[in-house]
Protein backbone atom coordinates (compact mmCIF):
# COMPACT_ATOMS: atom_id res chain seq x y z
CA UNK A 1 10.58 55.43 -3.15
CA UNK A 2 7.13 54.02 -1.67
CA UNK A 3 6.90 54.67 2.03
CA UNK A 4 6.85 51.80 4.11
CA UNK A 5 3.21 51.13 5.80
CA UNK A 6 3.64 51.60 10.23
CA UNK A 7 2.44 48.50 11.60
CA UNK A 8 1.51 47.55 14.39
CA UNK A 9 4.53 45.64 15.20
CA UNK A 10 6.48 48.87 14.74
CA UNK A 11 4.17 50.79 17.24
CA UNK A 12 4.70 48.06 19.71
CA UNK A 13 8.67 48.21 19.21
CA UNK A 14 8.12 51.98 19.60
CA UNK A 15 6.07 51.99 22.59
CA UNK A 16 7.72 48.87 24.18
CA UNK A 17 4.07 47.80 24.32
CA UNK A 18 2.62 44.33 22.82
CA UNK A 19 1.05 44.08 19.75
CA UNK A 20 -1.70 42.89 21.53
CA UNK A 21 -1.92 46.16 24.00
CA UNK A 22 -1.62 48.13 20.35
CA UNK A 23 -5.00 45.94 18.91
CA UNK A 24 -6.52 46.67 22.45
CA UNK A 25 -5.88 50.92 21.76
CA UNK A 26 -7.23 50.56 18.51
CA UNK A 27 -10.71 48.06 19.55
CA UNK A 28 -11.23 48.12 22.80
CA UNK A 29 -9.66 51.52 24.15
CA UNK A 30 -11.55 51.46 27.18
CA UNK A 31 -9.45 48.76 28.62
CA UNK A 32 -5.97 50.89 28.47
CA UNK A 33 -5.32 53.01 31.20
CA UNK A 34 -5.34 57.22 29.89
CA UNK A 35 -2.03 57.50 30.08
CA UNK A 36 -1.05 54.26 28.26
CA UNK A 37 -3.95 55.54 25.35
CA UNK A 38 -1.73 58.65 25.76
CA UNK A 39 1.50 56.85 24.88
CA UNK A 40 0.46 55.07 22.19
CA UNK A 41 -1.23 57.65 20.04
CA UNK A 42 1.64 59.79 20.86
CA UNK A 43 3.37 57.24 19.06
CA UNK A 44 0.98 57.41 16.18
CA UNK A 45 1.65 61.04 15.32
CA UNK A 46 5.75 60.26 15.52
CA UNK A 47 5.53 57.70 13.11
CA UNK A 48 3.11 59.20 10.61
CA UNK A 49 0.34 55.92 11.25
CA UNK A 50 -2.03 55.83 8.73
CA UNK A 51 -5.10 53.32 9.80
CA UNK A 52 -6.21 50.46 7.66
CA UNK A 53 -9.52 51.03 7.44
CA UNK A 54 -10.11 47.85 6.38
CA UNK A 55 -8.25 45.49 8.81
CA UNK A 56 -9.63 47.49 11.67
CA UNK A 57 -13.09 46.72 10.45
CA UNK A 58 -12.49 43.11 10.27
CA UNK A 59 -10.33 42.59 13.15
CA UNK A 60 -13.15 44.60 15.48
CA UNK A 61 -16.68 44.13 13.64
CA UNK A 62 -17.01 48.14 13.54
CA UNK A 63 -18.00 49.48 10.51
CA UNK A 64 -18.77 53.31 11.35
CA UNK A 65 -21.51 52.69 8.95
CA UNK A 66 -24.99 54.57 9.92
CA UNK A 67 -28.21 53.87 8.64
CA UNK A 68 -30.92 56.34 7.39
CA UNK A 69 -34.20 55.05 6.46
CA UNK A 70 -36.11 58.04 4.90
CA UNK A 71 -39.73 57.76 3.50
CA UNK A 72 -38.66 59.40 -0.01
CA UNK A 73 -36.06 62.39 -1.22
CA UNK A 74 -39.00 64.37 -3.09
CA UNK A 75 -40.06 66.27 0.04
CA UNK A 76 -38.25 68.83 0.59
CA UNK A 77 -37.93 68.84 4.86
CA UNK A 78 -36.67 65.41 4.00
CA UNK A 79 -33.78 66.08 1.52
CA UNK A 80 -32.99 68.81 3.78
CA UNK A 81 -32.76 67.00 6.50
CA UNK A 82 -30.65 64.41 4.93
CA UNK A 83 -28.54 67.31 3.71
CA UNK A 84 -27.53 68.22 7.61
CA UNK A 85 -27.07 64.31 8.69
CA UNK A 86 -24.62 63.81 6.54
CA UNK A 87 -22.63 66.93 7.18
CA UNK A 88 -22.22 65.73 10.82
CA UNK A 89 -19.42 63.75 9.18
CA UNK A 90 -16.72 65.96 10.13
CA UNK A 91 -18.07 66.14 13.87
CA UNK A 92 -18.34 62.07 14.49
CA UNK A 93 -16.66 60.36 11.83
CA UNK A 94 -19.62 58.04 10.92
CA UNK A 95 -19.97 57.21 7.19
CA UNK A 96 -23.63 56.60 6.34
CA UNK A 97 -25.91 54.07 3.71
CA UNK A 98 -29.25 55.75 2.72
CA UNK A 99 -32.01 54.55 1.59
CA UNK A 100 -35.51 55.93 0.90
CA UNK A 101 -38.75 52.94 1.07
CA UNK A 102 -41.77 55.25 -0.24
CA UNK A 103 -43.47 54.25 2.94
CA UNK A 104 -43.60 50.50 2.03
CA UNK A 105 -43.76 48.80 5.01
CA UNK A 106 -41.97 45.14 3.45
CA UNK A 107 -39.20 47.41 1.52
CA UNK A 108 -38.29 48.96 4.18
CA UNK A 109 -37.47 45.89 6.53
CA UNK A 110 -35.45 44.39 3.35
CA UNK A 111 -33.51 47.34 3.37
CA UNK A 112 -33.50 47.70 7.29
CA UNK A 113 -32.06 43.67 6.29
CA UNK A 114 -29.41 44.97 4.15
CA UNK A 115 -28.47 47.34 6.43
CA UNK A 116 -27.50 44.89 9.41
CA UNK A 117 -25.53 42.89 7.00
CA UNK A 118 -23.14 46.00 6.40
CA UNK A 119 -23.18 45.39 10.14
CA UNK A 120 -24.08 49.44 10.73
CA UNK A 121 -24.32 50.82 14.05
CA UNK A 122 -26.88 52.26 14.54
CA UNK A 123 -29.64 53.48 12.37
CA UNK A 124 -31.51 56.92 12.09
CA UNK A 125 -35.05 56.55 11.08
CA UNK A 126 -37.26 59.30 9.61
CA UNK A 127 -40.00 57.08 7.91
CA UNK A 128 -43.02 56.67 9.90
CA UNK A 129 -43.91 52.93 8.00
CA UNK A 130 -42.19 50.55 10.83
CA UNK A 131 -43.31 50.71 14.15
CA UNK A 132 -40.67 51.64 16.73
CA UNK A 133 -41.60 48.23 18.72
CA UNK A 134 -39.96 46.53 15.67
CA UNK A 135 -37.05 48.99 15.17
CA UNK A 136 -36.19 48.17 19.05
CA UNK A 137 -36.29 44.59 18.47
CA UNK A 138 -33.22 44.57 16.20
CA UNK A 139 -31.26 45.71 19.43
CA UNK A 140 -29.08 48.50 17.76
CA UNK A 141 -29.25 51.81 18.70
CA UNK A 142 -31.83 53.93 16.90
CA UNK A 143 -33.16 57.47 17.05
CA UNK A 144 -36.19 58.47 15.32
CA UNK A 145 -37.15 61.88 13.74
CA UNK A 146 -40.81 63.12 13.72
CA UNK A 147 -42.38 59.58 13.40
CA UNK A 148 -44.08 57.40 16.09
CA UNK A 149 -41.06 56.96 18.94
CA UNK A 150 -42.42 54.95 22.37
CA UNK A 151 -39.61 52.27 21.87
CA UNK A 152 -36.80 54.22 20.65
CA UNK A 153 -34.75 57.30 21.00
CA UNK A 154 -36.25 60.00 19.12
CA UNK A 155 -35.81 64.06 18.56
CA UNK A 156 -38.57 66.07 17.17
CA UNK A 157 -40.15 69.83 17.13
CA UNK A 158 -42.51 71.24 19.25
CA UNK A 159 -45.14 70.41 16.73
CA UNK A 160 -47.91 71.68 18.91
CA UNK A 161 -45.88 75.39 19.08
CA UNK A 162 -45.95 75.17 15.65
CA UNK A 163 -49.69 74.88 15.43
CA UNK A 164 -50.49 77.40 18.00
CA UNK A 165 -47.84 80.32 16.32
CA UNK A 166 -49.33 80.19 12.46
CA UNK A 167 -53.05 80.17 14.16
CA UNK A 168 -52.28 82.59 15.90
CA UNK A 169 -50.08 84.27 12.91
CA UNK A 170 -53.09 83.96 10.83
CA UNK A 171 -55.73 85.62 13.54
CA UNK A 172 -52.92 88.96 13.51
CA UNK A 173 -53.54 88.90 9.69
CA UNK A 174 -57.33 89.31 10.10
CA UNK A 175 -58.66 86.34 7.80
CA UNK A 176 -62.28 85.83 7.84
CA UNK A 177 -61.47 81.92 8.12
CA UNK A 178 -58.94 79.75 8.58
CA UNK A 179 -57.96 76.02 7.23
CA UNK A 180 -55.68 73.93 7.98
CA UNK A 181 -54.41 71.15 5.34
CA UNK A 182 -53.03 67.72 6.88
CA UNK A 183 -53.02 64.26 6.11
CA UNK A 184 -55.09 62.51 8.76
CA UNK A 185 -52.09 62.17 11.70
CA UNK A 186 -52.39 59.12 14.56
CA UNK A 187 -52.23 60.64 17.60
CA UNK A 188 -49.09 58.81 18.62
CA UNK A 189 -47.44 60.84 15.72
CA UNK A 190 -46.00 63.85 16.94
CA UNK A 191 -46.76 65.78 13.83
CA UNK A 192 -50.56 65.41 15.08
CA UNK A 193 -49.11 68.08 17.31
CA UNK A 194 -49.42 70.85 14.58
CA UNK A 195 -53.30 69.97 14.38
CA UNK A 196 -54.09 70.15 17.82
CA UNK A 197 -52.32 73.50 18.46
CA UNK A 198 -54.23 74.55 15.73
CA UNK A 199 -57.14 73.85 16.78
CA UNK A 200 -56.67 75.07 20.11
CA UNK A 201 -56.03 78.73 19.81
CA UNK A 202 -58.89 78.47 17.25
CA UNK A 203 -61.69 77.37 19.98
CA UNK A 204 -60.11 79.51 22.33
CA UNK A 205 -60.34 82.71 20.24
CA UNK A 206 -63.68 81.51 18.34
CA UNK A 207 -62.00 82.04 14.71
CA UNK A 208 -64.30 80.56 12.34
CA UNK A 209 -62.07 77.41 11.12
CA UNK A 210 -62.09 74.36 9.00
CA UNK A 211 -59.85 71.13 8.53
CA UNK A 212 -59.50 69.62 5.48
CA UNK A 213 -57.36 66.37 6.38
CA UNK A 214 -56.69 63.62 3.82
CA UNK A 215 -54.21 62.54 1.76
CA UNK A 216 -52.79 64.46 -0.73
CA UNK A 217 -50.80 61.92 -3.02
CA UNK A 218 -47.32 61.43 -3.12
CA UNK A 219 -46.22 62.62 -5.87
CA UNK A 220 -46.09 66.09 -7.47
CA UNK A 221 -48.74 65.35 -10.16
CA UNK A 222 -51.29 64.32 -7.50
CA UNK A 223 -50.78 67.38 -5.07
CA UNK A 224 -51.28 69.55 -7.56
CA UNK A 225 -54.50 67.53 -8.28
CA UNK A 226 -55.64 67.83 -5.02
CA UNK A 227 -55.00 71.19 -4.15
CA UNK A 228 -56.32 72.43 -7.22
CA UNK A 229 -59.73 70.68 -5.86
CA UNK A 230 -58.78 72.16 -2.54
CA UNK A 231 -58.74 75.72 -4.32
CA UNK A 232 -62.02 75.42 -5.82
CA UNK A 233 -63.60 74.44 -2.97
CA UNK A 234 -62.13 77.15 -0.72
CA UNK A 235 -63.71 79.95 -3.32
CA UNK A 236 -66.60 78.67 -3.98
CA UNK A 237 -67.17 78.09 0.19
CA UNK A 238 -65.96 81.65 0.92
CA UNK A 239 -65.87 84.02 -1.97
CA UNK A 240 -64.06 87.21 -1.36
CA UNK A 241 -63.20 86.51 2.08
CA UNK A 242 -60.20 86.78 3.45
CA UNK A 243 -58.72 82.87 3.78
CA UNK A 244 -55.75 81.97 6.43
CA UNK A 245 -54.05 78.65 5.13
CA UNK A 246 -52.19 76.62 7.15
CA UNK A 247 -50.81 73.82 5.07
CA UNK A 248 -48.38 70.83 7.04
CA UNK A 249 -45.28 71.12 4.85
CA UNK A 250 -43.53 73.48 2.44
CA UNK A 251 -43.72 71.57 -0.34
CA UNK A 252 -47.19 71.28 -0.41
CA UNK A 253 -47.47 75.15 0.34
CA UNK A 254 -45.02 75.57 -2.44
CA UNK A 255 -47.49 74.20 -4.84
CA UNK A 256 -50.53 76.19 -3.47
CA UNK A 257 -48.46 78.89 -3.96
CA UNK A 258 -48.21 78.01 -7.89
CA UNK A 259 -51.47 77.13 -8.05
CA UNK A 260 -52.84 80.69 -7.13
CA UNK A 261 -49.76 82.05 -8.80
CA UNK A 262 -50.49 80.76 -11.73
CA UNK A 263 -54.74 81.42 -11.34
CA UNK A 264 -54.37 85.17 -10.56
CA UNK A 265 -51.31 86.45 -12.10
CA UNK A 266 -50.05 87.27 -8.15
CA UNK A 267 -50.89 85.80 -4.89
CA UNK A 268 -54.55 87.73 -3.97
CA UNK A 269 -55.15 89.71 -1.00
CA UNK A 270 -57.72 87.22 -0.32
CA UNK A 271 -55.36 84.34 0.69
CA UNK A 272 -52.88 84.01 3.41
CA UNK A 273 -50.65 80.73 4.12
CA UNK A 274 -48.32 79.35 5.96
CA UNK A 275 -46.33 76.33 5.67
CA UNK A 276 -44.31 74.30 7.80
CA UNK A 277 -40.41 73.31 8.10
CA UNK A 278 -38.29 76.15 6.69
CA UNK A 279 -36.93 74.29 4.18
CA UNK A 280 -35.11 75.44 1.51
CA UNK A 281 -38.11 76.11 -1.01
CA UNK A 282 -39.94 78.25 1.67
CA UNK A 283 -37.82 81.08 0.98
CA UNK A 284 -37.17 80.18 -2.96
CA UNK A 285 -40.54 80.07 -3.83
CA UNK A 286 -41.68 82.68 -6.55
CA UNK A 287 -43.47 84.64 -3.45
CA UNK A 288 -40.89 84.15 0.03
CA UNK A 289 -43.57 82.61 1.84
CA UNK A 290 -44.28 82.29 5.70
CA UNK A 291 -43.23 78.94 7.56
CA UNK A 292 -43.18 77.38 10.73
CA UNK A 293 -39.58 76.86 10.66
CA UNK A 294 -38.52 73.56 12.30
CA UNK A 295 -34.10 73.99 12.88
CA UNK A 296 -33.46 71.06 10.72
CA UNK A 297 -29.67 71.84 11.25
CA UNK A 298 -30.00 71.42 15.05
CA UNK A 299 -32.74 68.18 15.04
CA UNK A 300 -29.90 66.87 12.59
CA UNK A 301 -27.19 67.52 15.30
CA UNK A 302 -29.19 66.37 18.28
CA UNK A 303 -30.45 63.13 16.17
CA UNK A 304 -26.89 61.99 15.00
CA UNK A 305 -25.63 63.40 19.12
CA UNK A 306 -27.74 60.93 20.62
CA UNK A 307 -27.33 57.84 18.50
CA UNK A 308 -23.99 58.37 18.76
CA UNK A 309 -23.59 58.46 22.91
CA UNK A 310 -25.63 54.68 22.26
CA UNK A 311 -23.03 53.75 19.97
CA UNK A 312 -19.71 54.90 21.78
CA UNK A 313 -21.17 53.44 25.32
CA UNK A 314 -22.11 49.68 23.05
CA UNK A 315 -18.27 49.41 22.58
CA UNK A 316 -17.44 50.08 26.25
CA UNK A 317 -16.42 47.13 28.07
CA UNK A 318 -18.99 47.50 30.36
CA UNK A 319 -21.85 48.83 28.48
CA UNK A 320 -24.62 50.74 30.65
CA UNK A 321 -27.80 50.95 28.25
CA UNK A 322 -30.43 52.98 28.73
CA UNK A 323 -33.55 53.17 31.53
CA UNK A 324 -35.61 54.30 29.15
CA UNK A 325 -35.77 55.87 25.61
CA UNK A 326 -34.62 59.74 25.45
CA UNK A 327 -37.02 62.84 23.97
CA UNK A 328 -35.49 65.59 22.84
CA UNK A 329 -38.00 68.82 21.71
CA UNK A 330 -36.74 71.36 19.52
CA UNK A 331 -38.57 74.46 19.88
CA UNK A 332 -39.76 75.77 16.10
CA UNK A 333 -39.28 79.15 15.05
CA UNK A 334 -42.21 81.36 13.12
CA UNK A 335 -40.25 82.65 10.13
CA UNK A 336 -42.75 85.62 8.98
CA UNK A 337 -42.10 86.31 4.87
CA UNK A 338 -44.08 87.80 2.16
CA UNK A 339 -47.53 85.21 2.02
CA UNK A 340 -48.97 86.11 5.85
């Protein structure tokens, strides 16, 4: 025979509480005293109570829906990441609606649209398209990985240890120069981190250096367009010398990697490099190759940590927000492999 569904009339007869007190546990907990919160999920084990998902929603307005705004799935740090987010399901319980807006700034705010009317959270934003004066203006909580973060929460490596351990990686190896590869970074972006701790321990040692920022497409086709270009200018610049490449993400290393792969039959004692994230394809890669390995699985943790202290202290009946937005710095990790 069907089992009967528990009720909340039948927790109330059990607990000798009111319905009412029972729809209080359930939305507003907070206003219960411990050991009536006690009782009454006591009372929830005896009886076996399995929650409507549904009526709880409507009757409180709390979906336990997260939002993740990323700026596409096709780099690799970025699918990664995404990968780690939503395994923090087990640790918070929040479900989460993803969606990716290629770095269009109006796409992005009609999803960012359809993400308030799933009445979400709280959002977790990785693309850098949206200002973070904007994302604070649709007053739910928000924490923002490696993208511009003066208004809202954010967590984020040490991008300028990064910089500073594969120059300084690259000096040990002996190169006769070294290069980085970027896009060209805003300051207020903390990835512009990586460039400046480059270019510090270069002036401080004297290495002969160059930067070759710009944008390098954003799609596979066109960065392996443009750093085929970047290849023949680097040997026809420095022939037979020993080159130290620090490119900003594995993906794009990846493809260097290929490229040279591909030219040379091997990678040649003439070229060093050193990418950036640890991702997955930094140690899948035909060669293992050398990273600056941001701990996605922590920044992930921290990230979905943070938003979720906003979240839990928004349904408080006496919410306390915060002074100011919180910073939290991961520290990266130089993951030495096969290509430096």
């Amino acid at each position: 025979m069907k089992k009967k569904k528990v009720t909340f009339a039948d927790i109330a007869a059990y607990t000798n509480f009111s319905k009412t007190t029972i729809s209080r546990y359930f939305n507003n907990p907070d206003s219960l005293t411990l050991e009536n919160q006690q009782k009454i999920a006591d009372a929830l084990t005896a009886l076996d109570y399995k929650e409507n998902k549904v009526a709880r929603i409507l009757a409180s307005g709390k979906t336990e829906f997260v939002g993740i705004i990323v700026p596409n799935l096709y780099m690799h740090y970025y699918a990664e990441m995404l990968n780690q987010i939503l395994s923090t399901y087990e640790t918070y319980g929040y479900k989460f609606l993803v969606f990716a807006g290629d770095e269009k700034k109006d796409v992005e705010k009609k999803y960012i649209e359809e993400l308030l009317a799933y009445n979400i959270e709280g959002m977790i934003v990785l693309s850098p398209t949206i200002p973070s004066e904007e994302l604070a203006a649709y007053h739910i909580p928000v924490v923002g990985i490696e993208r511009e973060d003066s208004h809202i929460c954010s967590v984020n490596t040490d991008n300028y240890m990064g910089g500073v351990q594969a120059a300084g990686l690259l000096k040990k190896c002996n190169c006769d120069v070294v290069i980085h590869i970027n896009a060209e970074i805003d300051e207020t972006v903390p990835a512009y981190g990586r460039i400046r701790g480059f270019l510090d321990i270069c002036r401080e040692y004297e290495l002969p250096y160059e930067m070759m920022l710009g944008s390098i497409g954003n799609s596979f086709e066109e960065n392996q367009e443009k750093l085929l270009q970047i290849v023949d200018t680097l040997e026809e610049k420095y022939p037979q010398r020993k080159k130290g490449i620090f490119i900003s993400n594995d993906t794009h290393a990846n493809i260097l990697l290929n490229i040279l792969v591909r030219r040379y039959g091997k990678l040649p004692e003439t070229y060093k490099i050193i990418g950036f994230d640890n991702s997955p394809i930094s140690s899948e890669a035909v060669i293992p190759m050398s990273t600056i390995g941001q701990q996605i699985p922590e920044i992930a943790r921290e990230a979905m940590e943070l938003l979720a202290q906003q979240m839990t202290e928004r349904k408080k009946r006496r919410p306390v927000p915060l002074e100011a937005p919180v910073h939290k710095i991961i520290p990266p990790v130089l993951i030495r492999r096969e290509t430096a």
